[in-house]
Protein backbone atom coordinates (compact mmCIF):
# COMPACT_ATOMS: atom_id res chain seq x y z
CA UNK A 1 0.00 0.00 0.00
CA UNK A 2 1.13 3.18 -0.77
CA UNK A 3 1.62 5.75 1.97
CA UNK A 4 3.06 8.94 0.18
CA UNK A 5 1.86 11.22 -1.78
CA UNK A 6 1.66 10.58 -5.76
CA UNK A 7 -0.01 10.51 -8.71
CA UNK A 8 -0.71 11.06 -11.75
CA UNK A 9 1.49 13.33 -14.59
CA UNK A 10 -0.81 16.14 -15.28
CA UNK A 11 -3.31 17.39 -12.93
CA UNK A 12 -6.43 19.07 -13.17
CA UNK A 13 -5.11 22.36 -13.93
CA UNK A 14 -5.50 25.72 -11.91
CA UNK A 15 -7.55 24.04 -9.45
CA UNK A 16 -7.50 26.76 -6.46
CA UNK A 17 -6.94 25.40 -2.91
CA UNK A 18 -10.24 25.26 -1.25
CA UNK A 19 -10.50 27.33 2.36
CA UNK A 20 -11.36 24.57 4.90
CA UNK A 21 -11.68 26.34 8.16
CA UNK A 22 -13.01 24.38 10.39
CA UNK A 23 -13.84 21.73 7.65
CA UNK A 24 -16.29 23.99 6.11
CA UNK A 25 -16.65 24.51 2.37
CA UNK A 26 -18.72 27.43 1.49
CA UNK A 27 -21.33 27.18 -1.56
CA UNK A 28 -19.09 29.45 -4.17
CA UNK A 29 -16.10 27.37 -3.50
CA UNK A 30 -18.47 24.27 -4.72
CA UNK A 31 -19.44 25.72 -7.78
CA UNK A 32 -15.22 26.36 -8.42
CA UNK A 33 -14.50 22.67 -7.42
CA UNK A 34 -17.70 21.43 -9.65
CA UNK A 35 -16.83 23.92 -12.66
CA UNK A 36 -12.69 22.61 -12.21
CA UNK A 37 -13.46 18.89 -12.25
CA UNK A 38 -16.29 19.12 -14.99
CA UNK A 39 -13.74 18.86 -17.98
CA UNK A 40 -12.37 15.87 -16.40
CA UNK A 41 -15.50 14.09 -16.35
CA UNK A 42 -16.67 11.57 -18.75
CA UNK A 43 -18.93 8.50 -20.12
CA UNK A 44 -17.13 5.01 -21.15
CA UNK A 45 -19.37 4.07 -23.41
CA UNK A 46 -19.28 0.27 -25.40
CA UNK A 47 -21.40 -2.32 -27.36
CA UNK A 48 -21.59 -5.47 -25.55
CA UNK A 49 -21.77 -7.94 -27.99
CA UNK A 50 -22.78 -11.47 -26.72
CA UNK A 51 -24.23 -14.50 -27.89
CA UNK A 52 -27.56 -12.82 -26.28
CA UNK A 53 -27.91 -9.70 -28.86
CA UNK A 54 -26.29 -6.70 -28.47
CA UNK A 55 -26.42 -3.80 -25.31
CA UNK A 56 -25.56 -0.30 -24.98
CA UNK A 57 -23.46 0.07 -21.76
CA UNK A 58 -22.81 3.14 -20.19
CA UNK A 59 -20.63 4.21 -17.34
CA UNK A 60 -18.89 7.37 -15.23
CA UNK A 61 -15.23 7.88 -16.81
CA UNK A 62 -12.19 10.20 -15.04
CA UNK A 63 -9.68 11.23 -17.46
CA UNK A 64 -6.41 10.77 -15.71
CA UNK A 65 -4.02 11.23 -18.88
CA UNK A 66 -4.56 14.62 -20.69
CA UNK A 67 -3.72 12.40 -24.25
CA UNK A 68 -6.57 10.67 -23.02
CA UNK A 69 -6.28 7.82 -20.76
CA UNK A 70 -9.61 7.08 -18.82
CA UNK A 71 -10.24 5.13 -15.84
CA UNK A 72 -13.77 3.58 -14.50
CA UNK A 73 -14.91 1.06 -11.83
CA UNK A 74 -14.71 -2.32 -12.90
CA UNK A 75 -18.71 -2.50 -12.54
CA UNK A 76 -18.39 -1.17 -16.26
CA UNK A 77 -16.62 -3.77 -17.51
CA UNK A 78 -17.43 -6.94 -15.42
CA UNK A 79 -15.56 -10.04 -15.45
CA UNK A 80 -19.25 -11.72 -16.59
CA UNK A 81 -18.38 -9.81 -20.22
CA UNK A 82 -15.31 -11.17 -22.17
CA UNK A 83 -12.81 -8.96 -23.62
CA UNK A 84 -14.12 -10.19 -26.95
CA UNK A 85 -17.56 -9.19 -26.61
CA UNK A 86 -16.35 -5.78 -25.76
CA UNK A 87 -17.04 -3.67 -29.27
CA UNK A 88 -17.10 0.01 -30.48
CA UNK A 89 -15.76 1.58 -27.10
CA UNK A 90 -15.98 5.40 -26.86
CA UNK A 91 -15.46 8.70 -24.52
CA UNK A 92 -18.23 11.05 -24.39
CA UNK A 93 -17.35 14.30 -23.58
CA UNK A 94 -20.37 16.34 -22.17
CA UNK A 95 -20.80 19.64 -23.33
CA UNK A 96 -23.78 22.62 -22.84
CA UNK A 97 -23.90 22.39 -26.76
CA UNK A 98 -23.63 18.85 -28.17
CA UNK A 99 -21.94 16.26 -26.93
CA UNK A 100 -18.31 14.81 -28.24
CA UNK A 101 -17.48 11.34 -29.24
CA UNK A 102 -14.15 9.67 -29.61
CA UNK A 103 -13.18 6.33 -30.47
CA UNK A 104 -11.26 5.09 -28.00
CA UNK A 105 -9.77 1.26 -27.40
CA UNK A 106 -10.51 -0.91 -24.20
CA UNK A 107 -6.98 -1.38 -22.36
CA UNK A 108 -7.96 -3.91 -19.75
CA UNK A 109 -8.98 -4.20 -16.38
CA UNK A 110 -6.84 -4.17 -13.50
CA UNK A 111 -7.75 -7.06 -10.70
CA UNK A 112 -5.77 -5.97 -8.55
CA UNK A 113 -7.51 -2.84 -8.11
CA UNK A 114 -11.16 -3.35 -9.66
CA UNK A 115 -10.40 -0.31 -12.18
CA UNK A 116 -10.99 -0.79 -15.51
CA UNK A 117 -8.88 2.22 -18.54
CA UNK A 118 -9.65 2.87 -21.98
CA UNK A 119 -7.66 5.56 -23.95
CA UNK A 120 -8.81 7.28 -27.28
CA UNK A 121 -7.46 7.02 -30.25
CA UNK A 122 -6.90 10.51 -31.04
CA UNK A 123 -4.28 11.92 -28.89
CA UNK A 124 -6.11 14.58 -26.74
CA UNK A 125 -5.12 17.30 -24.49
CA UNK A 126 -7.64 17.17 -21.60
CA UNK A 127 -7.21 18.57 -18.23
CA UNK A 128 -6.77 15.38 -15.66
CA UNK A 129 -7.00 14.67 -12.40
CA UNK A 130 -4.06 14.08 -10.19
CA UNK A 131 -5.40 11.72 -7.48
CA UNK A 132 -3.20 12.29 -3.71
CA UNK A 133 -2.24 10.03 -1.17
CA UNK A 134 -4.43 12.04 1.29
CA UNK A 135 -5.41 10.67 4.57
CA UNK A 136 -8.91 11.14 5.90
CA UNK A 137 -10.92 11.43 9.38
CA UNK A 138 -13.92 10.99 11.11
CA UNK A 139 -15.57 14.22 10.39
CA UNK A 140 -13.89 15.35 7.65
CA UNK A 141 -16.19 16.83 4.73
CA UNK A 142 -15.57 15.79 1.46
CA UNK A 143 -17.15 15.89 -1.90
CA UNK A 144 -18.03 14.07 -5.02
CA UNK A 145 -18.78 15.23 -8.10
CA UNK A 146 -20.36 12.98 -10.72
CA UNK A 147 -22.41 13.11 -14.07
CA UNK A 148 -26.13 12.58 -14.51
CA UNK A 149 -27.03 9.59 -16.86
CA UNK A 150 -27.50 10.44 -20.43
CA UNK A 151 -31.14 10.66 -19.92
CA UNK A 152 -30.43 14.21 -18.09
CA UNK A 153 -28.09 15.31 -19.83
CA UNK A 154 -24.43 14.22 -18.46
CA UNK A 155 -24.89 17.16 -16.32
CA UNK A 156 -22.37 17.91 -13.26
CA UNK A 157 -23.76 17.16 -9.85
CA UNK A 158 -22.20 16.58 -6.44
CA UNK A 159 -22.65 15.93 -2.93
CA UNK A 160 -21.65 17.39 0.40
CA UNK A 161 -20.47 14.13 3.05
CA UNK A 162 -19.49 13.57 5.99
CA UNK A 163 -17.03 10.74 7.26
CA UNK A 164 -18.12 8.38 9.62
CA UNK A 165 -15.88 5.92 9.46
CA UNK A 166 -12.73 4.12 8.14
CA UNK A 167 -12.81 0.32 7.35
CA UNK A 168 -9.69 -1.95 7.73
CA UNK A 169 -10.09 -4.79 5.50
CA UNK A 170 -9.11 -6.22 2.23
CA UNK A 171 -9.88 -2.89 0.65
CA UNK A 172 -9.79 0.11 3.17
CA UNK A 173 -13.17 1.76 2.29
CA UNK A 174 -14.01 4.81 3.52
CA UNK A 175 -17.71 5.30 5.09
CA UNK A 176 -19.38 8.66 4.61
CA UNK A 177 -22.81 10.25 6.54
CA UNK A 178 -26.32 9.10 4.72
CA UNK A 179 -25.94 11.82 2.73
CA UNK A 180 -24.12 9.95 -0.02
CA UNK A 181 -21.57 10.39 -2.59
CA UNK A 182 -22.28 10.65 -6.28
CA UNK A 183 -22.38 7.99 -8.77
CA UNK A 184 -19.91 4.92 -8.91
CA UNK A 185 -16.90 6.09 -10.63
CA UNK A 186 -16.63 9.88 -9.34
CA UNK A 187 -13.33 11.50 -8.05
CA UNK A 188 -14.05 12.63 -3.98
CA UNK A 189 -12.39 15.57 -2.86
CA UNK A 190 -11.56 17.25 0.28
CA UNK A 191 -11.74 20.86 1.13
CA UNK A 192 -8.92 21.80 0.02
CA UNK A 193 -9.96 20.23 -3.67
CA UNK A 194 -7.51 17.12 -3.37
CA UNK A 195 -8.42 14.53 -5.15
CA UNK A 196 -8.67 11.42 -2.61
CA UNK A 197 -10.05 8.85 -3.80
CA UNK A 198 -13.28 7.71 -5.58
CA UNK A 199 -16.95 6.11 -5.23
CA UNK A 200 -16.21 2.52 -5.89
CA UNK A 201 -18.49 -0.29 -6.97
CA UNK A 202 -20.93 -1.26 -4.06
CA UNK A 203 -24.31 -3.69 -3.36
CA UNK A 204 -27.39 -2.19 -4.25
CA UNK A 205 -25.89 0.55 -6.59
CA UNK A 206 -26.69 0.58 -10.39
CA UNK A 207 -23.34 2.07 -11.67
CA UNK A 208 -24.62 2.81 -15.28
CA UNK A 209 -25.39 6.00 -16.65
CA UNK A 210 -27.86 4.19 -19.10
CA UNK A 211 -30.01 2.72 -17.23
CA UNK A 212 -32.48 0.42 -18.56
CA UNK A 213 -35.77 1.78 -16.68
CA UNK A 214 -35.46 4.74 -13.93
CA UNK A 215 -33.40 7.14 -15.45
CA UNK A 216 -32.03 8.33 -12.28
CA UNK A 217 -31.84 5.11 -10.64
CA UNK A 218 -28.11 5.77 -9.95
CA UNK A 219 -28.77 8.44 -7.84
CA UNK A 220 -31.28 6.76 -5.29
CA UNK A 221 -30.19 5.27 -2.71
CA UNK A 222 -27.01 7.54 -3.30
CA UNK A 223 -23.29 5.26 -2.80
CA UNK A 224 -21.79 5.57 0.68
CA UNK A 225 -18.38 4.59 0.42
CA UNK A 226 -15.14 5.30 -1.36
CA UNK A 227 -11.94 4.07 -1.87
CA UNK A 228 -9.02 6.49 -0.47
CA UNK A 229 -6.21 6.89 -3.64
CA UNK A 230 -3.63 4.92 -1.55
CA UNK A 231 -5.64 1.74 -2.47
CA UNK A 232 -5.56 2.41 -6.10
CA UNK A 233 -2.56 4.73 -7.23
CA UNK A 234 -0.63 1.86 -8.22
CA UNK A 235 -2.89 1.35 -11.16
CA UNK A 236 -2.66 4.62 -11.93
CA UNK A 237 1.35 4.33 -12.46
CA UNK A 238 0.80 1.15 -13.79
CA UNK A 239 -2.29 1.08 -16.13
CA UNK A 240 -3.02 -2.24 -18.47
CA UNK A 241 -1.79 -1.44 -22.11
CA UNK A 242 -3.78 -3.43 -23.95
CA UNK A 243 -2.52 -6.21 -22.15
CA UNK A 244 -4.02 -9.01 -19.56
CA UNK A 245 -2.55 -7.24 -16.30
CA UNK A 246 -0.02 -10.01 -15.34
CA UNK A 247 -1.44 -10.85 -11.34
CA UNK A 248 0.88 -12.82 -8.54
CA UNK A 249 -0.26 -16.11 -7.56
CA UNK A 250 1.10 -17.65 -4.56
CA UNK A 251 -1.34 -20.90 -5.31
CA UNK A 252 -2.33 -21.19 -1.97
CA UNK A 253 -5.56 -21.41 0.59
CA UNK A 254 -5.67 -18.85 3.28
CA UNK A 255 -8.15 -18.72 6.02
CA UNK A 256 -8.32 -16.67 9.64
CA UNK A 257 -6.86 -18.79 12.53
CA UNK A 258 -9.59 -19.65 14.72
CA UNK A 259 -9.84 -18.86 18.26
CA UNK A 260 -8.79 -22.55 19.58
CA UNK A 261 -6.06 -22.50 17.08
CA UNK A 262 -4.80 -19.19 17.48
CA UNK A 263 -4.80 -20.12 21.83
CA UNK A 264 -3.51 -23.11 21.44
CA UNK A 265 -0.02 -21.67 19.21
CA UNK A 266 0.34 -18.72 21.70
CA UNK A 267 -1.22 -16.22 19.06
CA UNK A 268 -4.21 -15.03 20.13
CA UNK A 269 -3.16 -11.39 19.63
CA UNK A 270 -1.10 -11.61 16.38
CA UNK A 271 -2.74 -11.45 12.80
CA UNK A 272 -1.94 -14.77 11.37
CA UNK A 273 -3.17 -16.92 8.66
CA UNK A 274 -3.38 -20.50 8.29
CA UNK A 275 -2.18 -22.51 4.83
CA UNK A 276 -5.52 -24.55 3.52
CA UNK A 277 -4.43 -26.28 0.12
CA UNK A 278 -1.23 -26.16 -1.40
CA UNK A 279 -1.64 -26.46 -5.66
CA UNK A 280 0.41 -28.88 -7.03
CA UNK A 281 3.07 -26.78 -8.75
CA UNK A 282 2.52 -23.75 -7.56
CA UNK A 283 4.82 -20.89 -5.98
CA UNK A 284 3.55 -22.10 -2.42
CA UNK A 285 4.07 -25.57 -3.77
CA UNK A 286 7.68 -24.99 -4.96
CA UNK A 287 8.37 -23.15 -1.69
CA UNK A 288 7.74 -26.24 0.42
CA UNK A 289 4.42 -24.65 2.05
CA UNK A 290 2.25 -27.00 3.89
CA UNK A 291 -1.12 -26.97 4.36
CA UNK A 292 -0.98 -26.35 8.59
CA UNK A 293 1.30 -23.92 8.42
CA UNK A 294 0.50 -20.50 9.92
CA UNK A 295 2.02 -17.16 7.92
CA UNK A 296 2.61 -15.07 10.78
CA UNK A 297 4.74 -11.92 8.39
CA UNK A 298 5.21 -10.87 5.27
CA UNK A 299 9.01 -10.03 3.99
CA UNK A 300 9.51 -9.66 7.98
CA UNK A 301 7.02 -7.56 8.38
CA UNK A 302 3.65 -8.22 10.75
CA UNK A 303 0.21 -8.84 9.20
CA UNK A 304 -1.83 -6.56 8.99
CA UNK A 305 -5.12 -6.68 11.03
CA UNK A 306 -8.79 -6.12 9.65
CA UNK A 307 -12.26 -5.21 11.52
CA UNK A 308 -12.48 -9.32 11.61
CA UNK A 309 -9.64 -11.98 12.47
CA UNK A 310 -11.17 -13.86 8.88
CA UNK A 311 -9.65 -10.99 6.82
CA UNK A 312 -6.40 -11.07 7.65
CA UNK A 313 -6.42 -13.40 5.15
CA UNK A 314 -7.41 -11.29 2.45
CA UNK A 315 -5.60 -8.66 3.27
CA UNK A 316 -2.64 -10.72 2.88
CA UNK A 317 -3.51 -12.05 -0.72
CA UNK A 318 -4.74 -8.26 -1.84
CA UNK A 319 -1.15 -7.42 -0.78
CA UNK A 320 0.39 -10.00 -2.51
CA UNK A 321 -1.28 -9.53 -5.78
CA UNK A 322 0.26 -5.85 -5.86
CA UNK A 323 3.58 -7.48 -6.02
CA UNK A 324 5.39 -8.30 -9.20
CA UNK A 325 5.20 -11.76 -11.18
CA UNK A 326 8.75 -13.27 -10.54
CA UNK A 327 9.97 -11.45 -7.41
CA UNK A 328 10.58 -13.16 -4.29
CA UNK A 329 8.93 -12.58 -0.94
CA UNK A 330 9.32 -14.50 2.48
CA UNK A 331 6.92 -15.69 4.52
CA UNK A 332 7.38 -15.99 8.03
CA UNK A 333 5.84 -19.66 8.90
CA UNK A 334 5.04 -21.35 12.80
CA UNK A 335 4.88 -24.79 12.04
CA UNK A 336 5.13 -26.62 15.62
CA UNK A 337 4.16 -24.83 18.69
CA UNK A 338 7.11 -25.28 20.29
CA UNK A 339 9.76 -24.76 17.64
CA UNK A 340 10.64 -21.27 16.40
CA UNK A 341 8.91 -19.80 13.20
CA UNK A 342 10.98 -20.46 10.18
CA UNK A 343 11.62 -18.52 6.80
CA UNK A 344 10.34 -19.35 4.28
CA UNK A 345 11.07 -17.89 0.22
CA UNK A 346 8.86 -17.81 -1.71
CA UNK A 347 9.27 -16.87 -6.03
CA UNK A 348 5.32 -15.42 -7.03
CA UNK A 349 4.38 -16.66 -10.47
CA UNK A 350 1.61 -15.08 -12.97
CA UNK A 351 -1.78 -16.58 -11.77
CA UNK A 352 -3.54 -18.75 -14.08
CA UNK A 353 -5.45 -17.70 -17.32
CA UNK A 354 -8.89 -16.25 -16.08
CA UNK A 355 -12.35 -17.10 -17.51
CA UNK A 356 -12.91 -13.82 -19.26
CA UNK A 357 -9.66 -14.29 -21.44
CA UNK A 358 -11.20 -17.49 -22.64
CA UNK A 359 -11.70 -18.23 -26.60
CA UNK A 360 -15.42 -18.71 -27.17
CA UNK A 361 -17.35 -20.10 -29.88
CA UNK A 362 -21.04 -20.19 -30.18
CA UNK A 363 -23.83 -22.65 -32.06
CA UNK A 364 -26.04 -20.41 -32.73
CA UNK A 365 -28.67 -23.36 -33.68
CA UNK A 366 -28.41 -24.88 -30.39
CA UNK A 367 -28.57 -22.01 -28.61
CA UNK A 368 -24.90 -22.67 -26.64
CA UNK A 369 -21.56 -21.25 -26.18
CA UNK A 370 -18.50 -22.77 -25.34
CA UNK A 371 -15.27 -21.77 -24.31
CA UNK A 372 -11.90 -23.00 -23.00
CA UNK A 373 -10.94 -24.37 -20.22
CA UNK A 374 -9.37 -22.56 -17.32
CA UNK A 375 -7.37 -23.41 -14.18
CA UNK A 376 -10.78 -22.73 -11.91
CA UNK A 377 -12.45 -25.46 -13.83
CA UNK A 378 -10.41 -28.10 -13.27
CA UNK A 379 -9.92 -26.32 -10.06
CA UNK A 380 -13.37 -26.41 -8.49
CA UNK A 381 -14.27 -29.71 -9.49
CA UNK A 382 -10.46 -31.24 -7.66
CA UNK A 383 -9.82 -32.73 -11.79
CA UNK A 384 -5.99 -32.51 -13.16
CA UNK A 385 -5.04 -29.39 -14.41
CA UNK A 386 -4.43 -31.06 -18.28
CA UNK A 387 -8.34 -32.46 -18.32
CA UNK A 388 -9.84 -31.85 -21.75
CA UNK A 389 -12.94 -30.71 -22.86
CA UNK A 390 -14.87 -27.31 -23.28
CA UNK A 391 -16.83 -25.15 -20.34
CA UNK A 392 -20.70 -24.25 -21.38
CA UNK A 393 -20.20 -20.35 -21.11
CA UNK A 394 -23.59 -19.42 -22.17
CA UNK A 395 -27.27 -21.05 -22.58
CA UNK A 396 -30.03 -18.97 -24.90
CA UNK A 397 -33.28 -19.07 -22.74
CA UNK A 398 -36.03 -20.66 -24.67
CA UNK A 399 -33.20 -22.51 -26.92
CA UNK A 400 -32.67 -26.36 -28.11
CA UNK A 401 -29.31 -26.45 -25.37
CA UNK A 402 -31.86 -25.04 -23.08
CA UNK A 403 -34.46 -27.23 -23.38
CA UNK A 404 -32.22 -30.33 -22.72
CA UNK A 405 -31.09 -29.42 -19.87
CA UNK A 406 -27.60 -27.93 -20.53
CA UNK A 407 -26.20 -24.95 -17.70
CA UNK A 408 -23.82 -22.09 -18.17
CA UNK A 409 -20.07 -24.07 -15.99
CA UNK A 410 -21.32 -27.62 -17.25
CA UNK A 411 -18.10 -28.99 -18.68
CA UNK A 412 -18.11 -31.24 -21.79
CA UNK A 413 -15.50 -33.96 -22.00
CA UNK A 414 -17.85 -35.88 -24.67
CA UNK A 415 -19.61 -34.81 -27.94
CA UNK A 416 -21.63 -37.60 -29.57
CA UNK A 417 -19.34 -40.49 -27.70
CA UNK A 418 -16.26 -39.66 -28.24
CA UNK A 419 -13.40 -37.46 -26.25
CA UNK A 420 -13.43 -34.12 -26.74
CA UNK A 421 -9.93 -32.31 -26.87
CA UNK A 422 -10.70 -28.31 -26.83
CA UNK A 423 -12.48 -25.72 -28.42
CA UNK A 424 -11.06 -26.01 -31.51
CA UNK A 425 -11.87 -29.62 -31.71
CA UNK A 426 -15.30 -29.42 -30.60
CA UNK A 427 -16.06 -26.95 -33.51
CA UNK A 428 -14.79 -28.57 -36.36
CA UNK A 429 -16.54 -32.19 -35.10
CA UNK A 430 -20.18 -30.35 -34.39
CA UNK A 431 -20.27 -28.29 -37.20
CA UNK A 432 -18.83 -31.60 -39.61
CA UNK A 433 -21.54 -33.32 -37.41
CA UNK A 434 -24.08 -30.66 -38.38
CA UNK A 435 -23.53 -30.15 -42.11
CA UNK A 436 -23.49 -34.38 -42.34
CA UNK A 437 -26.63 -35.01 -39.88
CA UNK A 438 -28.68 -31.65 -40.11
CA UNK A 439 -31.64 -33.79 -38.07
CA UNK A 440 -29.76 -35.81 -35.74
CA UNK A 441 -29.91 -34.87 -32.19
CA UNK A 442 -26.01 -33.65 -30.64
CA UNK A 443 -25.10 -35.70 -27.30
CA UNK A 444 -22.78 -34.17 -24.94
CA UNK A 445 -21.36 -36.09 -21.79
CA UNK A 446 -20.72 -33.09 -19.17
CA UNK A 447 -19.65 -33.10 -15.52
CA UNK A 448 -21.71 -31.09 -12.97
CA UNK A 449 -21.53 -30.86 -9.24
CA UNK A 450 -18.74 -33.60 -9.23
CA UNK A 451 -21.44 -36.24 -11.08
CA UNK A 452 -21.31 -36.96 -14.43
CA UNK A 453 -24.41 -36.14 -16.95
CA UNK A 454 -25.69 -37.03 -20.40
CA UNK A 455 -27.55 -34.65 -22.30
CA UNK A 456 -29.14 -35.21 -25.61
CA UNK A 457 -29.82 -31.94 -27.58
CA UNK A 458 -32.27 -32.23 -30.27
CA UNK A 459 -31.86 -29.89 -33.41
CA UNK A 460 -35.02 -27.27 -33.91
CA UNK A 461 -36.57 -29.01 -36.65
C-alpha cells in the first residue's frame, strides 16, 4: 500500500486550494470545485456484444491522462463480459452544446484494483485529475462530483459528506454520513480540492449512466463509500496497455486462525493466517508450504489486522497480488508450537489464465456457447489441471441447449461419444456433425456438481 503522496502526470489544472476552516466549504467554492473537475468528467461508453444480442453500456469515466487515458470502476466492464464481446468503445465528452465522441480502445482491467482504462485514439489534451495520497478522518467533509445519466443530460452534480468511518479490510473503504456520494466512478475531494479517492463499486448501486428503466436510478439510494487513492494509485502508475494485467499467484488457501487454534499456538493477539491447500506446482508448492502452516509476516514484516480476524487473510492475498510476477517474498511460517517460526522464500508466479480471457465459440442453432478451459475449472471440481474438454459459457433461454437441460459451468468432456480435446476440436466435429446429420440430435457427456451427466440436444426441426 502506498503511503506517500503521488499521482498522476498532469493534474487538473488551476484548481485553487479550497478554504477549509473548520472543515467547512462554502457554496461558491463548490461551484469552483464542480466547474474545475467538470472537464475531467466523462462517459465510457461500449457495445456489448454477446451471444444474447447486443447492449448499450454506459458508465462514469475520469480522465487521468490529458492524451486521453480514462479510468472507471470495474462495474463497467465486469468479469461476466469477455474482452471479446467488448465492441465500439468510446469517450463522451459532455458539453452545454452537443456532446463529443471519440473512439477510443478498451486497455484492460486491472484485478488488482477493480479499475478498468480505456484511452482514445486521437491523442487529446484534456485537463486530468491528479489523485493524492491524502489521509482522511472521522468528520472530515468531502465531496463528489459525478455526471447525470445520459437521460439528463451528463450534467455535473455533487454531494456534500461527511465521514463516519474508516474500514480496515481487504480494501480500506471509507464510510461517509447518509448523505451519499455521487455515482460509482466519481473523483471525492476534500476541502482543500484534493483529489482522494473515488466512489467505488458497491451492493445495491446501479453504476450505469444508461439505465435500462429509472433514469435516475443511480442516484437513489445515493453510494456511501469510497476508496481512499492509496488503495488504487498503483494502477494509476501502472495502467493495463492493452494487455491481460499479469497478477501474482502464490497458489495457496488462506483462512483466519480460529480462536482454539490461534490459543492453542500462543497467538491469540497476532494477525496470522493459516495454509488450507497447497496447488500442485505452484509458488507455495515450490516453496515447500504446507497446508498447517501458519504465515505469521510478510518479507519480515507483521500482518496486517482487519475489523475481523477472517480478513487477515485477504488482506494478505490483496497485498500479494500488488507485487510483481517473478519477485521473491518471504513468509514468516510457525509450524510446531514449540519450535521457532521459520523462513520461508517464496518466487510469485503469474496466476492462471482467467475465464474472461477465454476463446469462445457459439452454435447459434443450439442455442450454446463454449469456451476453454481454465485453471478454476479443473480447479473447483479437484480434476488434473491437463483435463480436456470445453466449459458451457452461455445457454439462450427458450433454446434447443436449453431445453435439454444444458447450464452455463457444465463442462463437456464428450460430444456424440467420443473425447473431446478443446475448443477447436469441438467446432470442427459439431459443425462436420451438423452439415453431415442436419436432423440428428447432438449428445454431450458433461460433468456437474462432481457427477457426471448425459444430455441429448435435439436440433429445432
Amino acid at each position: 500500500m502506498f503511503r506517500q503522496a503521488i499521482g498522476i502526470v498532469c493534474c487538473l489544472a488551476g484548481l485553487p486550494a479550497l478554504a477549509a476552516a473548520a472543515q467547512q466549504i462554502t457554496p461558491s467554492q463548490i461551484r469552483e470545485l464542480v466547474g474545475r473537475v467538470r472537464p475531467s468528467l466523462v462517459a465510457v461508453q461500449y457495445t456489448m456484444d454477446s451471444e444474447g444480442g447486443r447492449r448499450e453500456v454506459i458508465g462514469q469515466g475520469i480522465v487521468v491522462g490529458e492524451e486521453g487515458l480514462v479510468m472507471c470502476s470495474m462495474a463497467i466492464f465486469p468479469l461476466s463480459v469477455p474482452d471479446e464481446q467488448i465492441k465500439e468503445v468510446k469517450v463522451v465528452v459532455p458539453t452545454d452544446e452537443e456532446h463529443r465522441e471519440f473512439d477510443a480502445d478498451f486497455l484492460g482491467r486491472d484485478d488488482r484494483t477493480e479499475l478498468a482504462f480505456v484511452k482514445t485514439r486521437q491523442k487529446q489534451n484534456w485537463p486530468a485529475i491528479r489523485f493524492e495520497d491524502v489521509p482522511v478522518d472521522v468528520a472530515d467533509t468531502v465531496i463528489s462530483v459525478g455526471l447525470l445519466p445520459r437521460d439528463a443530460g451528463y450534467r455535473a452534480y455533487f454531494q456534500e459528506a461527511t465521514v463516519s468511518a474508516r474500514i480496515r479490510g481487504p480494501v480500506p473503504y471509507v464510510l461517509v454520513n447518509p448523505a451519499g456520494l455521487t455515482i460509482v466512478g466519481s473523483p471525492v475531494f476534500n476541502v482543500e480540492g484534493k483529489a482522494i479517492g473515488y466512489v467505488a463499486n458497491q451492493q445495491g448501486q446501479n453504476p450505469l449512466l444508461n439505465p435500462r428503466r429509472d433514469a435516475l436510478a443511480s442516484l437513489n439510494p445515493p453510494p456511501r463509500f469510497f476508496v481512499p487513492a492509496s488503495d488504487f494509485l498503483i494502477s494509476l502508475l501502472d495502467p493495463p496497455r492493452g494487455e491481460p494485467t499479469k497478477v501474482p499467484w502464490l497458489g495457496a488457501a488462506l483462512a483466519g486462525l480460529t480462536k482454539d487454534v490461534a490459543g492453542y499456538y500462543g497467538l491469540g493477539n497476532v494477525p496470522a493466517v493459516q495454509v488450507g491447500e497447497v496447488i500442485a506446482g505452484s509458488p507455495a508448492d515450490r516453496a515447500g508450504l504446507k497446508p498447517g502452516d501458519k504465515i505469521l509476516k510478510l518479507n519480515g514484516r507483521p500482518l496486517d489486522r482487519g475489523d475481523e480476524p477472517g480478513e487477515v487473510a485477504s488482506i494478505l492475498l490483496r497485498q500479494i497480488r500488488r507485487l510483481k510476477v517473478g519477485q521473491k517474498i518471504t513468509l514468516t511460517v510457525l509450524r510446531d508450537k514449540d519450535a521457532p517460526p521459520v523462513e520461508v522464500p517464496v518466487i510469485l508466479a503469474e496466476q492462471p489464465k482467467q475465464a474472461n480471457l477465454a476463446r469462445r465459440w457459439y452454435a447459434e442453432d443450439l442455442g450454446m456457447s463454449m469456451r476453454e478451459v481454465v485453471f478454476a475449472d479443473t480447479y473447483a471440481r479437484r480434476l488434473p489441471p491437463d483435463t480436456r474438454g470445453v466449459v458451457v459459457a452461455f445457454v439462450r433461454p427458450a433454446s434447443a441447449a436449453n431445453s435439454a437441460g444444458l447450464r452455463a459451468g457444465d463442462l463437456v468432456t464428450q460430444l456424440n461419444r467420443e473425447p473431446v480435446e478443446g475448443l477447436d476440436d469441438f467446432r470442427q466435429r459439431y459443425t462436420e456433425f451438423r452439415k453431415s446429420s442436419p436432423r440428428e440430435p447432438v449428445v454431450l457427456m458433461v460433468m456437474r456438481d462432481q457427477r457426471t451427466e448425459v444430455i441429448r440436444i435435439e436440433p429445432p426441426q
